[in-house]
C-alpha atoms as a PDB file:
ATOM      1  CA  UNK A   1     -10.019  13.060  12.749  1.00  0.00           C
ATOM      2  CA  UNK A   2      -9.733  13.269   8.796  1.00  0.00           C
ATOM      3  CA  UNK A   3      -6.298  12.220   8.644  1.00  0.00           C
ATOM      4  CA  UNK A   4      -6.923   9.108  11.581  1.00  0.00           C
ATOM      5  CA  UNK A   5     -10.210   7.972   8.458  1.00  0.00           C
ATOM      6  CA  UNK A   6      -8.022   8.278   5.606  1.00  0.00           C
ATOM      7  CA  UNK A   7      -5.100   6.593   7.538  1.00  0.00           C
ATOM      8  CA  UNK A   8      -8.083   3.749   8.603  1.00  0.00           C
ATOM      9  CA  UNK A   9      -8.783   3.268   4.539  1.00  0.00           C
ATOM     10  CA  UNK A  10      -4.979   3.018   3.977  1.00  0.00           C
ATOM     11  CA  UNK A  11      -5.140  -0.253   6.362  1.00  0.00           C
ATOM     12  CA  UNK A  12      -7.786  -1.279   4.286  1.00  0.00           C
ATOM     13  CA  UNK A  13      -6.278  -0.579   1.332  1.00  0.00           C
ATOM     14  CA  UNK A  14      -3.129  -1.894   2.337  1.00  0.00           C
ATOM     15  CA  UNK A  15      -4.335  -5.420   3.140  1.00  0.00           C
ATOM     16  CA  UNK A  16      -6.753  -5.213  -0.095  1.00  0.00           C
ATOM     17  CA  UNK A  17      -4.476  -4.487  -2.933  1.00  0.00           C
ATOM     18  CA  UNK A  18      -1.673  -7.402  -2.338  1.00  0.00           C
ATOM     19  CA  UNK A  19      -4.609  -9.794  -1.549  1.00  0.00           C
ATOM     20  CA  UNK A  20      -5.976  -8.605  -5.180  1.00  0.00           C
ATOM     21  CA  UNK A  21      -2.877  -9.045  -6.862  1.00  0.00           C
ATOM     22  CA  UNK A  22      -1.689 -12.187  -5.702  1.00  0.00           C
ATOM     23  CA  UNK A  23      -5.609 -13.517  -6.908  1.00  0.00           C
ATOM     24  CA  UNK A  24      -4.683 -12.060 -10.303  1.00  0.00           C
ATOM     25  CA  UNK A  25      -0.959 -13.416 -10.409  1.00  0.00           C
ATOM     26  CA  UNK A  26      -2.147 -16.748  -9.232  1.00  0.00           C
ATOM     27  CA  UNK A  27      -4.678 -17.109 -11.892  1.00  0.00           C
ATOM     28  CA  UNK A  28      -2.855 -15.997 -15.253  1.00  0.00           C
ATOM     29  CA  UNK A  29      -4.722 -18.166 -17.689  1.00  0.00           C
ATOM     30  CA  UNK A  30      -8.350 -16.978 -16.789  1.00  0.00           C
ATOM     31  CA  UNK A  31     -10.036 -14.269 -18.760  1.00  0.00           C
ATOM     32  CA  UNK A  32     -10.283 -11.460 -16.031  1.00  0.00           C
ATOM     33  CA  UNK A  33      -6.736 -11.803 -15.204  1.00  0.00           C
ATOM     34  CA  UNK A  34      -6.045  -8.375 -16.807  1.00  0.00           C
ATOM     35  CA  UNK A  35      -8.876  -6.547 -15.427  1.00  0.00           C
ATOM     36  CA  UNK A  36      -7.747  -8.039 -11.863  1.00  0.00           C
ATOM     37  CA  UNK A  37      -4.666  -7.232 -12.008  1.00  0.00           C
ATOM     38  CA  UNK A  38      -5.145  -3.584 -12.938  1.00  0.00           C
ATOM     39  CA  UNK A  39      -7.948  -3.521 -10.019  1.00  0.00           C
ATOM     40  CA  UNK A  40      -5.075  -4.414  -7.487  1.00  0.00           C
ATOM     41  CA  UNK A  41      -2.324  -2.510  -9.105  1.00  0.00           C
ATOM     42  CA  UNK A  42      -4.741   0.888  -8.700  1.00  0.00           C
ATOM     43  CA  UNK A  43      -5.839   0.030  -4.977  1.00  0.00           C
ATOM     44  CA  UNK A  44      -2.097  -0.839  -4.227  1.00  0.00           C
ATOM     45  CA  UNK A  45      -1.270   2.960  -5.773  1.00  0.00           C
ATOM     46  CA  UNK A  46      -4.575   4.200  -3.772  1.00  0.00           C
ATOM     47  CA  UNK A  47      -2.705   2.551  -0.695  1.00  0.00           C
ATOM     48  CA  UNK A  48       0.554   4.516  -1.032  1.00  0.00           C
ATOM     49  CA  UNK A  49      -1.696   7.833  -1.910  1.00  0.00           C
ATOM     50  CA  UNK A  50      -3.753   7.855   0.855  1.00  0.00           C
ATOM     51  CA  UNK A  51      -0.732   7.215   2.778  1.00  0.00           C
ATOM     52  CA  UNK A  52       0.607  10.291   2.558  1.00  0.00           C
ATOM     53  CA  UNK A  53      -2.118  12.458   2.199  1.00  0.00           C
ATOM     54  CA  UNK A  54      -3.412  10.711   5.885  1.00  0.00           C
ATOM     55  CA  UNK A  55       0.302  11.369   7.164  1.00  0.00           C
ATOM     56  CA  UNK A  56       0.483  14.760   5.780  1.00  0.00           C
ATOM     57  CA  UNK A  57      -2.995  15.935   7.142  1.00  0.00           C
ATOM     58  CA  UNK A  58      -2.083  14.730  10.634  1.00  0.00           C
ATOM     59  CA  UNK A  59       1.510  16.627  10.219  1.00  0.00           C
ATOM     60  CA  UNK A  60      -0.359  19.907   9.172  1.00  0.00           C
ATOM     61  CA  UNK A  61      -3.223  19.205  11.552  1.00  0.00           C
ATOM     62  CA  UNK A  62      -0.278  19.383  14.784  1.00  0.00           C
ATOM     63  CA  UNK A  63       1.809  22.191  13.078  1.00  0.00           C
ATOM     64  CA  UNK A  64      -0.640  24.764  11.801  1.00  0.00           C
ATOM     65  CA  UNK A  65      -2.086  25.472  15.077  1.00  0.00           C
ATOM     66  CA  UNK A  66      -2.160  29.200  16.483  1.00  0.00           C
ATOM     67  CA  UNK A  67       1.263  30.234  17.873  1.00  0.00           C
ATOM     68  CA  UNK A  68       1.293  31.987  20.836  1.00  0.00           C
ATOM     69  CA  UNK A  69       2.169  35.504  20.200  1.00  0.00           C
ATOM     70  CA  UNK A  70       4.880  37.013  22.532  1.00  0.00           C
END
């Protein structure tokens, strides 16, 4: 289940971060242009992040199981 939430944030993450930047890149001359473009630049890296770490809990999750002795 902790891999299928942090996988569920990556969606959210994913759809968040190029909606941020393309606010910031479409609005170059206001003031907050730098601070929103740094916002959507870190949740586009938190994107990729929690990525892998949801992929590689769900990969450890289905091989780390007890092996059958025998």
């Amino acid at each position: 289940m902790k891999g299928l939430r942090r996988l569920m944030l990556t969606l959210l993450l994913l759809f968040a971060g190029p909606v941020v930047l393309y606010q910031a890149f479409k609005n170059q001359d206001h003031p907050w242009y730098l601070p929103v473009l740094i916002v959507g630049g870190l949740l586009a890296l938190g994107a990729i992040a929690m990525g892998f770490l949801g992929i590689r809990t769900l990969v450890r999750a289905l091989f780390s199981g007890d092996k059958p002795s025998g």
